[in-house]
PDB file of N, CA and C in Angstrom:
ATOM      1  N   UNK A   1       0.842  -1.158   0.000  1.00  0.00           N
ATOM      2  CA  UNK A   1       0.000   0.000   0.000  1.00  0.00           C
ATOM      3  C   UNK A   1       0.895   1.232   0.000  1.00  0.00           C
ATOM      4  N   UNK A   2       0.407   2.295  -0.791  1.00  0.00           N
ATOM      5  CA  UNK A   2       1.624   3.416  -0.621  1.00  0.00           C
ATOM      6  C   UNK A   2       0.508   4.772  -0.883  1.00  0.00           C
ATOM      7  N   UNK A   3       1.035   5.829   0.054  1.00  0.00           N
ATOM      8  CA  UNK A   3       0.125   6.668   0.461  1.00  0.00           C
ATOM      9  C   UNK A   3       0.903   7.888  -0.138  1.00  0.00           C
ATOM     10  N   UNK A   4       0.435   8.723  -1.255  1.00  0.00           N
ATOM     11  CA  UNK A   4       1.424   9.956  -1.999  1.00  0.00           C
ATOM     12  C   UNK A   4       0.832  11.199  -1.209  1.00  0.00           C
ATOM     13  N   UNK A   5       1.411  12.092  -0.626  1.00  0.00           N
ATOM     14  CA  UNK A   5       0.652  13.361  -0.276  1.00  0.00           C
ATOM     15  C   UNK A   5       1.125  14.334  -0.927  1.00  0.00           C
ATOM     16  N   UNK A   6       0.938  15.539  -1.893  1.00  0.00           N
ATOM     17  CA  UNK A   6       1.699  16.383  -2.515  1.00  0.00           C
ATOM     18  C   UNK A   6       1.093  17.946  -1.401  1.00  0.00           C
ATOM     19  N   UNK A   7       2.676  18.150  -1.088  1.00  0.00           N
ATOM     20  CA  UNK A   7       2.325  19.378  -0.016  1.00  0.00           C
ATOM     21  C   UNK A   7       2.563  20.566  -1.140  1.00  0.00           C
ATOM     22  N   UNK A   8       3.060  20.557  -2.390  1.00  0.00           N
ATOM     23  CA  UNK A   8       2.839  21.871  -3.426  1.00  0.00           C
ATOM     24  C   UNK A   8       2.801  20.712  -4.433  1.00  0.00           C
ATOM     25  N   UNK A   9       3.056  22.076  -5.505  1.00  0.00           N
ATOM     26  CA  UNK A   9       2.632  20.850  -6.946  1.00  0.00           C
ATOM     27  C   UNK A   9       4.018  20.075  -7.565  1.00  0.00           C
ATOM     28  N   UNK A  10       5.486  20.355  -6.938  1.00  0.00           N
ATOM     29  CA  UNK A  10       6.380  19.701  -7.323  1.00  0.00           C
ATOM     30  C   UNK A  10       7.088  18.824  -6.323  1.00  0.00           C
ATOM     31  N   UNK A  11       6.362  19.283  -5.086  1.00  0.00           N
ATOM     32  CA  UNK A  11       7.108  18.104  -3.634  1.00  0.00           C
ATOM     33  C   UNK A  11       5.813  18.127  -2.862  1.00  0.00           C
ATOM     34  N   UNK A  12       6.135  16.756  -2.530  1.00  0.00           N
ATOM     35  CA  UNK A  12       5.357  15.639  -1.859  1.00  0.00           C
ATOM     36  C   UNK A  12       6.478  14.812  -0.904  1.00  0.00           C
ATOM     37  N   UNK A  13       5.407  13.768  -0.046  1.00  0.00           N
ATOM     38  CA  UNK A  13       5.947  12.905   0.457  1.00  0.00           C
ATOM     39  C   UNK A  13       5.376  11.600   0.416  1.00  0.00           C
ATOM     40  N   UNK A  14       5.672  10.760   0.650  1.00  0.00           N
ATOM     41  CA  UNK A  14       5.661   9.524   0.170  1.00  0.00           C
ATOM     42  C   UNK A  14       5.583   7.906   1.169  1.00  0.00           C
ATOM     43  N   UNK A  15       4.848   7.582   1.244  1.00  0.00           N
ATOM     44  CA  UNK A  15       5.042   5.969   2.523  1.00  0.00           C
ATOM     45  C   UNK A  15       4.497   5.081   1.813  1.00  0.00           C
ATOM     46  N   UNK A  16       5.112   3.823   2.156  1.00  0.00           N
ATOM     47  CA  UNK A  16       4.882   2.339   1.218  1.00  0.00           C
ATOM     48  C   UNK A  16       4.872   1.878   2.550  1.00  0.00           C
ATOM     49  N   UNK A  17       4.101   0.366   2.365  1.00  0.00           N
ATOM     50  CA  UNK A  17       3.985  -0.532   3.532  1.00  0.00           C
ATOM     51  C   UNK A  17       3.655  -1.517   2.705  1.00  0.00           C
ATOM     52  N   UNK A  18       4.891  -2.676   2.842  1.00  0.00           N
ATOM     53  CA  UNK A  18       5.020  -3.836   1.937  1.00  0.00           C
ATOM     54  C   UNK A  18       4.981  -5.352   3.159  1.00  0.00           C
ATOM     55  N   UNK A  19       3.958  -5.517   3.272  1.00  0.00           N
ATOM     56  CA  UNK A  19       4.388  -6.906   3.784  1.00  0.00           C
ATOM     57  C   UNK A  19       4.610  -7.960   2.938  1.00  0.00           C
ATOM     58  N   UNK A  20       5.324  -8.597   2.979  1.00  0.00           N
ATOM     59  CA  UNK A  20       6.296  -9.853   2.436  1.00  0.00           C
ATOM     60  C   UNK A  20       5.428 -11.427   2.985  1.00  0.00           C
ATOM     61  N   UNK A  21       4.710 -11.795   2.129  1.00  0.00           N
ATOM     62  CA  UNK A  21       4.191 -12.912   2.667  1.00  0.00           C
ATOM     63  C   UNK A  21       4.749 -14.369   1.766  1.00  0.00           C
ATOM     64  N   UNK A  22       4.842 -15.758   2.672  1.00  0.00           N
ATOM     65  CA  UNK A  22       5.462 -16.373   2.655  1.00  0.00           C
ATOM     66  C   UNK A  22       4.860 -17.761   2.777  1.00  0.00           C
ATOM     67  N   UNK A  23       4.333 -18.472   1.794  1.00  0.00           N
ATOM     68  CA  UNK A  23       3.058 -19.562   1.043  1.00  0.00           C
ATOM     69  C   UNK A  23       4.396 -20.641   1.324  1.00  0.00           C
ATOM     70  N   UNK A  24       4.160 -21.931   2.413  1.00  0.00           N
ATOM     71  CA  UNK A  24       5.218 -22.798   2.041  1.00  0.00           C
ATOM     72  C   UNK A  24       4.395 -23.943   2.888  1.00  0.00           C
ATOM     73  N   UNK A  25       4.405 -25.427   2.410  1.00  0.00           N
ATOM     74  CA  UNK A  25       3.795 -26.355   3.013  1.00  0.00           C
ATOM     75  C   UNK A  25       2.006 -26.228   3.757  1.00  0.00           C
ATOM     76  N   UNK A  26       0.896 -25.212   2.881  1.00  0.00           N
ATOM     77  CA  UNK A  26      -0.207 -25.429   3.230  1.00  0.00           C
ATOM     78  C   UNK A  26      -0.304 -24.283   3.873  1.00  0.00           C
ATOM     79  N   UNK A  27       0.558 -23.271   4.808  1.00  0.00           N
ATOM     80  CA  UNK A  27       1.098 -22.653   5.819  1.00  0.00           C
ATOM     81  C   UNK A  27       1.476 -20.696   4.972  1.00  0.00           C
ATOM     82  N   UNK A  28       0.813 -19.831   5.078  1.00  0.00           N
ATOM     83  CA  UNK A  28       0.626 -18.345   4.952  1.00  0.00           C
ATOM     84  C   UNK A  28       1.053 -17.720   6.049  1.00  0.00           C
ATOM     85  N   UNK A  29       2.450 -16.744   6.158  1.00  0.00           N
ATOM     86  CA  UNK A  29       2.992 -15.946   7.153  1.00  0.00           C
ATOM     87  C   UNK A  29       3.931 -14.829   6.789  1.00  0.00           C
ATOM     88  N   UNK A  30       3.279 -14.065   7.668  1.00  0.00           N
ATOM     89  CA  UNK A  30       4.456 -12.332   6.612  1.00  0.00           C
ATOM     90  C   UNK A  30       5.831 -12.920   7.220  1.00  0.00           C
ATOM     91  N   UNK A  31       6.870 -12.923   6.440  1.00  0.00           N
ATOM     92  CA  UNK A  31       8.170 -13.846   6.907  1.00  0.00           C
ATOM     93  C   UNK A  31       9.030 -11.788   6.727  1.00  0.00           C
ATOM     94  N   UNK A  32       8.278 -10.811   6.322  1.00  0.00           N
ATOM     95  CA  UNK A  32       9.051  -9.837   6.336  1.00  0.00           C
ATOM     96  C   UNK A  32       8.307  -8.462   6.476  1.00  0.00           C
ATOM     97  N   UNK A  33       8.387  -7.322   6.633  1.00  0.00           N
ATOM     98  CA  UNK A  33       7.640  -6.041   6.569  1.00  0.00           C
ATOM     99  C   UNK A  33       8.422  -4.725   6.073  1.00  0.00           C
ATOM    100  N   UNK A  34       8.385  -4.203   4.686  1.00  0.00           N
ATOM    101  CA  UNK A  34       8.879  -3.247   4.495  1.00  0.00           C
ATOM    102  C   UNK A  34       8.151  -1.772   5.058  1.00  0.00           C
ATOM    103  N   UNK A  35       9.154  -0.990   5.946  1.00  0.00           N
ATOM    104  CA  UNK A  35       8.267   0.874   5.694  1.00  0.00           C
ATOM    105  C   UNK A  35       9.591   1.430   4.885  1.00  0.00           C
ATOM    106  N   UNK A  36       8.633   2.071   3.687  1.00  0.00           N
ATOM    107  CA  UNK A  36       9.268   2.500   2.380  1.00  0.00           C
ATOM    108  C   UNK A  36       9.478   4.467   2.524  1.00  0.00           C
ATOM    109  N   UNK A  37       9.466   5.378   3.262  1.00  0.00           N
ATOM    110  CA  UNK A  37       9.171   6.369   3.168  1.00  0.00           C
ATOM    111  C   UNK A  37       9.986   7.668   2.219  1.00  0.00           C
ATOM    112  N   UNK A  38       9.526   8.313   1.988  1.00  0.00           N
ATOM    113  CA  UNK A  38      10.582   8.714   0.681  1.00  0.00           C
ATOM    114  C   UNK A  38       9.525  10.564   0.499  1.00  0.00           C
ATOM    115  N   UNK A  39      10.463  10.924  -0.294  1.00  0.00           N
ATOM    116  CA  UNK A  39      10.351  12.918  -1.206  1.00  0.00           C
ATOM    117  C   UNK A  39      10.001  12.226  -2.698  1.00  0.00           C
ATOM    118  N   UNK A  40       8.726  13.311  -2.759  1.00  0.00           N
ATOM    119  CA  UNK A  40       8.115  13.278  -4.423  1.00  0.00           C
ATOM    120  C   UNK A  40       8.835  14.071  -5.607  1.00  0.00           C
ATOM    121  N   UNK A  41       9.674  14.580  -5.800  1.00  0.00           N
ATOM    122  CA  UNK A  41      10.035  15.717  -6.953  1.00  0.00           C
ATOM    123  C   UNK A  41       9.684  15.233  -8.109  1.00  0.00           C
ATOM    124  N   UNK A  42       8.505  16.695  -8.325  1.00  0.00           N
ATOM    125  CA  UNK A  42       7.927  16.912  -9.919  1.00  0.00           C
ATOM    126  C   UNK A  42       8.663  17.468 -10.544  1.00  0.00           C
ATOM    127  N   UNK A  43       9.266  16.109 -12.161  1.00  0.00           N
ATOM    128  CA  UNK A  43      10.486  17.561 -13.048  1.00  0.00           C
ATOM    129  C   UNK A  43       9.891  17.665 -14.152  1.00  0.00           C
ATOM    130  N   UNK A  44      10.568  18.265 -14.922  1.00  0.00           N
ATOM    131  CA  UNK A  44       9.639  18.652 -16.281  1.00  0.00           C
ATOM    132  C   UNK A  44       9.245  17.310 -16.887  1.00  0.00           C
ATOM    133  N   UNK A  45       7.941  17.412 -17.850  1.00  0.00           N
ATOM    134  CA  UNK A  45       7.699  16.134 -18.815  1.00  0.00           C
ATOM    135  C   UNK A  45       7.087  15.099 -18.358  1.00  0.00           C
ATOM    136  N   UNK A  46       6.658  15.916 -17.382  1.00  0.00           N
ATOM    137  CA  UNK A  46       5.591  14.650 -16.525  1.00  0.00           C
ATOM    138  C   UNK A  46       6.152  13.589 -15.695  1.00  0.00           C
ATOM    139  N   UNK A  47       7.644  14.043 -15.275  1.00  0.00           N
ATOM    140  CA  UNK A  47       8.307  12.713 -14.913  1.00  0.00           C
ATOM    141  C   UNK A  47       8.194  13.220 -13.344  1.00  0.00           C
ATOM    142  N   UNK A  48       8.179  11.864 -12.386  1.00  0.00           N
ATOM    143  CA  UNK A  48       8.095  11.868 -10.709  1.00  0.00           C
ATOM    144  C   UNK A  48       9.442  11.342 -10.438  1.00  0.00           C
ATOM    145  N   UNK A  49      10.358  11.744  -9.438  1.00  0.00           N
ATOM    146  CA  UNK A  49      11.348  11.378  -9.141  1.00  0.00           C
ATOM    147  C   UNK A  49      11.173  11.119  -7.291  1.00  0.00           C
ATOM    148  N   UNK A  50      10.831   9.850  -6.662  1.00  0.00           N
ATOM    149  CA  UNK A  50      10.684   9.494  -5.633  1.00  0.00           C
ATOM    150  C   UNK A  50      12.340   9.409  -4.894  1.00  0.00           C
ATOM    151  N   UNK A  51      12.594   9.789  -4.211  1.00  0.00           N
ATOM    152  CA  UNK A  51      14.022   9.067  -3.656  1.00  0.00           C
ATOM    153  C   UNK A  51      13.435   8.888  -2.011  1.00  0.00           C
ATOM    154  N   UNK A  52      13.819   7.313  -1.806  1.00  0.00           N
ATOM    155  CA  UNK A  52      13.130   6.846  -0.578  1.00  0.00           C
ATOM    156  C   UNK A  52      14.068   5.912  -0.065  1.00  0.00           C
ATOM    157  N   UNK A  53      14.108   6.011   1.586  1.00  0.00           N
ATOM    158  CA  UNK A  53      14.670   5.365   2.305  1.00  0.00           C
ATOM    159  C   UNK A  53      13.915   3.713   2.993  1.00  0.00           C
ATOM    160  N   UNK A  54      14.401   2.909   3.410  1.00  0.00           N
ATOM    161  CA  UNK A  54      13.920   1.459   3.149  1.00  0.00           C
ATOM    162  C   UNK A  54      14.194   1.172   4.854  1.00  0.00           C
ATOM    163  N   UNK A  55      13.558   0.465   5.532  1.00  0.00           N
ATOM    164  CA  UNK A  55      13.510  -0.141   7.013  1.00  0.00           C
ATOM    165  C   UNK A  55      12.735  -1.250   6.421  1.00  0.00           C
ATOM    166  N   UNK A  56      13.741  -2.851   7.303  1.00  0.00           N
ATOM    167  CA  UNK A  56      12.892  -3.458   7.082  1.00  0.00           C
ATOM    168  C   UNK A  56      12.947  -4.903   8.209  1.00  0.00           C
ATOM    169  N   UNK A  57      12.116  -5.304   8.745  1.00  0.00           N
ATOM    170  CA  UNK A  57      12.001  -5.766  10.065  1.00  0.00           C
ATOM    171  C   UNK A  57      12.970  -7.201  10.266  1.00  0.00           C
ATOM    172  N   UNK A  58      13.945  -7.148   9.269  1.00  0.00           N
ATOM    173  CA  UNK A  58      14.817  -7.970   8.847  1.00  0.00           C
ATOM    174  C   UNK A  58      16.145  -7.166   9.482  1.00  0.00           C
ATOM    175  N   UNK A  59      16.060  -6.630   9.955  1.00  0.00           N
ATOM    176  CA  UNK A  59      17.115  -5.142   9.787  1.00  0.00           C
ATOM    177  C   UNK A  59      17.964  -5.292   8.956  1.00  0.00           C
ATOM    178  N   UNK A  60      17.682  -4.590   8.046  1.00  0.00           N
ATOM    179  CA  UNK A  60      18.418  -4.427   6.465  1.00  0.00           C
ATOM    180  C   UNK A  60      17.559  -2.452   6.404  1.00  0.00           C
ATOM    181  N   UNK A  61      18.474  -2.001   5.849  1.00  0.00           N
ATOM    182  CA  UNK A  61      17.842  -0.876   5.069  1.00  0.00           C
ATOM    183  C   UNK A  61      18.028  -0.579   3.700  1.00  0.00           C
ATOM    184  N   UNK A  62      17.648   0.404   3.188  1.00  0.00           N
ATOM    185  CA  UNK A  62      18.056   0.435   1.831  1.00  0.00           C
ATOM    186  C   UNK A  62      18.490   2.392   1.356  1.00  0.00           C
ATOM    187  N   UNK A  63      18.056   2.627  -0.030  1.00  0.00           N
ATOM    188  CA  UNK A  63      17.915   3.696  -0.455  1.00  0.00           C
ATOM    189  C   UNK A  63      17.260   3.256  -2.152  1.00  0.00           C
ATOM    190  N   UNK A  64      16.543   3.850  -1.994  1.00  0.00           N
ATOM    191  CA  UNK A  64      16.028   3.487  -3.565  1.00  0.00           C
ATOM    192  C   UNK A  64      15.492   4.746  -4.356  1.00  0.00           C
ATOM    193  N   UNK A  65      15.987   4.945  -5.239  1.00  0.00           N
ATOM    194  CA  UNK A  65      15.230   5.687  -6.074  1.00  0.00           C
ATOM    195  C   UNK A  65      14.680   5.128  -7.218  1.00  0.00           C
ATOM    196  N   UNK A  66      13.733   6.477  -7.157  1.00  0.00           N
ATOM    197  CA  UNK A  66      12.619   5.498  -8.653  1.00  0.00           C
ATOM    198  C   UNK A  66      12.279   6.588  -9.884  1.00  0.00           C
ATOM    199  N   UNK A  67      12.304   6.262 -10.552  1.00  0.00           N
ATOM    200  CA  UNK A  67      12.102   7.621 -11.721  1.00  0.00           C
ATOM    201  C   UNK A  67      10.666   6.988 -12.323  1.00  0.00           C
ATOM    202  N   UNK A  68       9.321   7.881 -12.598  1.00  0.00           N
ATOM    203  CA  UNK A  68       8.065   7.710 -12.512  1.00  0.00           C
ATOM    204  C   UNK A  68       7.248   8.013 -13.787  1.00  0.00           C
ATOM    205  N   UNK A  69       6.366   7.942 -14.538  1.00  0.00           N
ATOM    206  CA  UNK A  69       5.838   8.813 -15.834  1.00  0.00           C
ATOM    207  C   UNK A  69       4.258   8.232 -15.860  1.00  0.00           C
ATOM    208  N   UNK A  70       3.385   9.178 -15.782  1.00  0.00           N
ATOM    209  CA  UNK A  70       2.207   9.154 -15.563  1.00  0.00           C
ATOM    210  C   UNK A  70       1.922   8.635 -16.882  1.00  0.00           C
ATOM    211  N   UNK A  71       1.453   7.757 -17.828  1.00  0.00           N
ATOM    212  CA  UNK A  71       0.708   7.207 -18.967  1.00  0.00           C
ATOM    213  C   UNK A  71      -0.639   7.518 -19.063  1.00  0.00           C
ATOM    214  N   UNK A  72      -1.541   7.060 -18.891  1.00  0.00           N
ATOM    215  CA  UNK A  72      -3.202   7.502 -18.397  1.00  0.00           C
ATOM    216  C   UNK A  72      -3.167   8.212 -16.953  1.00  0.00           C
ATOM    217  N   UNK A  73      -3.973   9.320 -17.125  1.00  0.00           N
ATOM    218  CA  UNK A  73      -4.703   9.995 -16.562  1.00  0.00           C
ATOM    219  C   UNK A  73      -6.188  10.086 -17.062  1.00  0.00           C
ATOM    220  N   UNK A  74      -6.799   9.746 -15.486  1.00  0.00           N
ATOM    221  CA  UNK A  74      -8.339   9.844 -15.735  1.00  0.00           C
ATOM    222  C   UNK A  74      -8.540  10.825 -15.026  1.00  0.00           C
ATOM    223  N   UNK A  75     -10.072  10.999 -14.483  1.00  0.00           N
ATOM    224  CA  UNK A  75      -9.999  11.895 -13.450  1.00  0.00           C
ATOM    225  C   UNK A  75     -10.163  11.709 -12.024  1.00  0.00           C
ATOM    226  N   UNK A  76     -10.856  10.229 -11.879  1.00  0.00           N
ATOM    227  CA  UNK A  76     -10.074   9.531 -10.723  1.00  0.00           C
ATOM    228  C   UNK A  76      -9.052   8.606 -10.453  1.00  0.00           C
ATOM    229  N   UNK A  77      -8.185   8.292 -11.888  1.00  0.00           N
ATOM    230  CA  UNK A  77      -7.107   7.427 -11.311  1.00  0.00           C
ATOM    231  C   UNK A  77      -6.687   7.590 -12.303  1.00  0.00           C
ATOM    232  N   UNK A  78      -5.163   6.910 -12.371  1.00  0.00           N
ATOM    233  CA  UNK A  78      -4.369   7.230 -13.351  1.00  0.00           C
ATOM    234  C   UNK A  78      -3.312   6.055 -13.476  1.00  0.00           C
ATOM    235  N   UNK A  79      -2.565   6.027 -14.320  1.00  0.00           N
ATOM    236  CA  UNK A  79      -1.587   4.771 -14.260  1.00  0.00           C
ATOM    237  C   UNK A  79      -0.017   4.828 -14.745  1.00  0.00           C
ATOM    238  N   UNK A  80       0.656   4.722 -14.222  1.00  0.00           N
ATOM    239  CA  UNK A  80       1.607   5.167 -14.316  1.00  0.00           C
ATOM    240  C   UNK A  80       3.057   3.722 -14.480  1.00  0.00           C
ATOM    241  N   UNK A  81       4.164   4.158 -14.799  1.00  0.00           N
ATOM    242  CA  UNK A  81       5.168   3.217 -15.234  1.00  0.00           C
ATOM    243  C   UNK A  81       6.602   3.740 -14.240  1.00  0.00           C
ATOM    244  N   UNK A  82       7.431   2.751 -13.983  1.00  0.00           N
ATOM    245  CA  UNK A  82       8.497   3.430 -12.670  1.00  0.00           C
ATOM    246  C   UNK A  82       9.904   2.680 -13.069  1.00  0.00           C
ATOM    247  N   UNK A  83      10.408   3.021 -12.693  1.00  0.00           N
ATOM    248  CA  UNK A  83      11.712   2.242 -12.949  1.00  0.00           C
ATOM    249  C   UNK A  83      12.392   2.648 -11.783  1.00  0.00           C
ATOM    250  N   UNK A  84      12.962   1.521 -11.197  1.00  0.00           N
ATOM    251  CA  UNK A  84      13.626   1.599  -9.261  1.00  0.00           C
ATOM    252  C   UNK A  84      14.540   0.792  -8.967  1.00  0.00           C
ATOM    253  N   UNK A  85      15.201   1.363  -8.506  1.00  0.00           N
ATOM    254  CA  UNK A  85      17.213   1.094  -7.897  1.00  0.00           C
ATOM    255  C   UNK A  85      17.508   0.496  -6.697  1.00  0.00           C
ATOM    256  N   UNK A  86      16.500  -0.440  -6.016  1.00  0.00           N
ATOM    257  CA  UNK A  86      16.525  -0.489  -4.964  1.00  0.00           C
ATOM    258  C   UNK A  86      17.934  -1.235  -4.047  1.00  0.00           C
ATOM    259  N   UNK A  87      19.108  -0.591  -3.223  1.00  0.00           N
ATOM    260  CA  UNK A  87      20.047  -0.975  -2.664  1.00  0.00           C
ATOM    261  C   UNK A  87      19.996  -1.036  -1.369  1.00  0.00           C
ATOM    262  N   UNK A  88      20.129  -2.704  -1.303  1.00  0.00           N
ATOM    263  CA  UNK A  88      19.810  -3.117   0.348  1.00  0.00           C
ATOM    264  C   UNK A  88      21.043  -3.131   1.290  1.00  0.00           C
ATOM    265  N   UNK A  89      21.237  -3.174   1.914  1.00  0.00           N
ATOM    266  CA  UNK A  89      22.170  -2.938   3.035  1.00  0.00           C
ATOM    267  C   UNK A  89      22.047  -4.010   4.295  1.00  0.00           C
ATOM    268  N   UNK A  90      22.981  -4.286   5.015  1.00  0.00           N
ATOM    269  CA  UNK A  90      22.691  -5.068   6.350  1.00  0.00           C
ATOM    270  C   UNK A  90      22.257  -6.401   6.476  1.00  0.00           C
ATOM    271  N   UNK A  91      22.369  -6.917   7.588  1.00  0.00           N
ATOM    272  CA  UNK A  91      21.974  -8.571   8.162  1.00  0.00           C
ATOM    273  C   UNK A  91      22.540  -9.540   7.279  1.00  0.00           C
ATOM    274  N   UNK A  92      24.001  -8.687   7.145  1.00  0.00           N
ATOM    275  CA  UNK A  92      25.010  -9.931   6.366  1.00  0.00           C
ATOM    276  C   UNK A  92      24.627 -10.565   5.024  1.00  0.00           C
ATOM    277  N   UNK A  93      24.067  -9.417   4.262  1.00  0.00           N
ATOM    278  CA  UNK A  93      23.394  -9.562   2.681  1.00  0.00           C
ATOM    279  C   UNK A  93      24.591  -8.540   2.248  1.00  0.00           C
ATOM    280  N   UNK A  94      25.075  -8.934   0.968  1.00  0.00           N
ATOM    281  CA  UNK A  94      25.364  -7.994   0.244  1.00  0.00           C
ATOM    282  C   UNK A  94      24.530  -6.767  -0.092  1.00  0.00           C
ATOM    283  N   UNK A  95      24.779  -5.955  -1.018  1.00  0.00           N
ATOM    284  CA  UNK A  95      23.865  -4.478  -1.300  1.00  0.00           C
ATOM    285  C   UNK A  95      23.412  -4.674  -2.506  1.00  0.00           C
ATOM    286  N   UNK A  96      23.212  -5.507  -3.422  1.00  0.00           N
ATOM    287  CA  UNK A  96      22.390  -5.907  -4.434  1.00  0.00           C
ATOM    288  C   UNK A  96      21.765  -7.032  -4.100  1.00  0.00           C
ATOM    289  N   UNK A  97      21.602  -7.599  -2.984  1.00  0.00           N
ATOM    290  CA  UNK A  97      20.567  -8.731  -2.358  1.00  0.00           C
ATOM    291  C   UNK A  97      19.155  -8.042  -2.214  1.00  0.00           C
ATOM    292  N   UNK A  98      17.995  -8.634  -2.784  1.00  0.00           N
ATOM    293  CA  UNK A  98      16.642  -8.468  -2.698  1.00  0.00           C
ATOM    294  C   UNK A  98      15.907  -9.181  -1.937  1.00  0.00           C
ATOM    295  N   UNK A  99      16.766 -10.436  -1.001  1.00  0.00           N
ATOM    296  CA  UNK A  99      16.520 -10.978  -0.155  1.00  0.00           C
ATOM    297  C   UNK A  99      15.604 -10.866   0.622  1.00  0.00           C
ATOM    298  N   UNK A 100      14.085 -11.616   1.283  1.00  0.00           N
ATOM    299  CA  UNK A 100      12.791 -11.230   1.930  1.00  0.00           C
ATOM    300  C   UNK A 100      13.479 -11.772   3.152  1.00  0.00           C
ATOM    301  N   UNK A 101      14.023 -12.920   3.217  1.00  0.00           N
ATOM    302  CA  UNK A 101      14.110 -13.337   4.307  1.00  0.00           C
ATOM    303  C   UNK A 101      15.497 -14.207   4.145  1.00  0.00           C
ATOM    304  N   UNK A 102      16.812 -14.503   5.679  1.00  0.00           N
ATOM    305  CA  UNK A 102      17.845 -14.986   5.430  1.00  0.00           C
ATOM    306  C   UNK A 102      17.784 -16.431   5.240  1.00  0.00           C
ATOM    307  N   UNK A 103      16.125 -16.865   5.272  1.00  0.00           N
ATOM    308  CA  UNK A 103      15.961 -18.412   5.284  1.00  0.00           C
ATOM    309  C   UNK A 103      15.741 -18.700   3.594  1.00  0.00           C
ATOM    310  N   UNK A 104      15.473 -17.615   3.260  1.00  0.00           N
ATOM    311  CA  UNK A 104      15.158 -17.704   1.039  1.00  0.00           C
ATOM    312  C   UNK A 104      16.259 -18.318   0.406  1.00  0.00           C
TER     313      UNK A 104
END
């Protein structure tokens, strides 16, 4: 789930809440929980530039940025395309590990 608030029309702020769920032997359990929180910058051309910091109950953090482009616009929703860098850090993972959990 990710919640956008735009406090003017070129910055905003930004929260994701990713739970990580984990289907194994019959058996459903969040094995992880991302909070994603991050700055909106509007640049020219319709493009969103998110840069967001990563906590995750694994203790690992990250930094990710994402570069954004609105495609459809309706007038209640819209749909959009992202492209994201996400670099993890900590709990004895390398920093290109996408790792949910150290048992994966």
């Amino acid at each position: 789930m990710r919640l956008n608030l735009w406090k003017t029309e070129k910055v905003g702020f930004s929260a994701e809440f990713v739970p990580f769920i984990r289907a194994e032997s019959g058996q459903n359990r969040i094995s992880n929980f991302l909070f994603h929180p991050g700055v909106l910058l509007r640049i020219p051309k319709g493009y969103v530039i998110a840069l967001r910091a990563a906590f995750e109950t694994l203790v690992r953090y990250d930094f990710t940025p994402v570069l954004s482009k609105t495609v459809l616009k309706k007038e209640q929703y819209g749909y959009f395309v992202a492209l994201l860098l996400p670099l993890r850090f900590g709990n004895n993972h390398n920093a290109a590990s996408r790792r949910a959990s150290s048992s994966e």
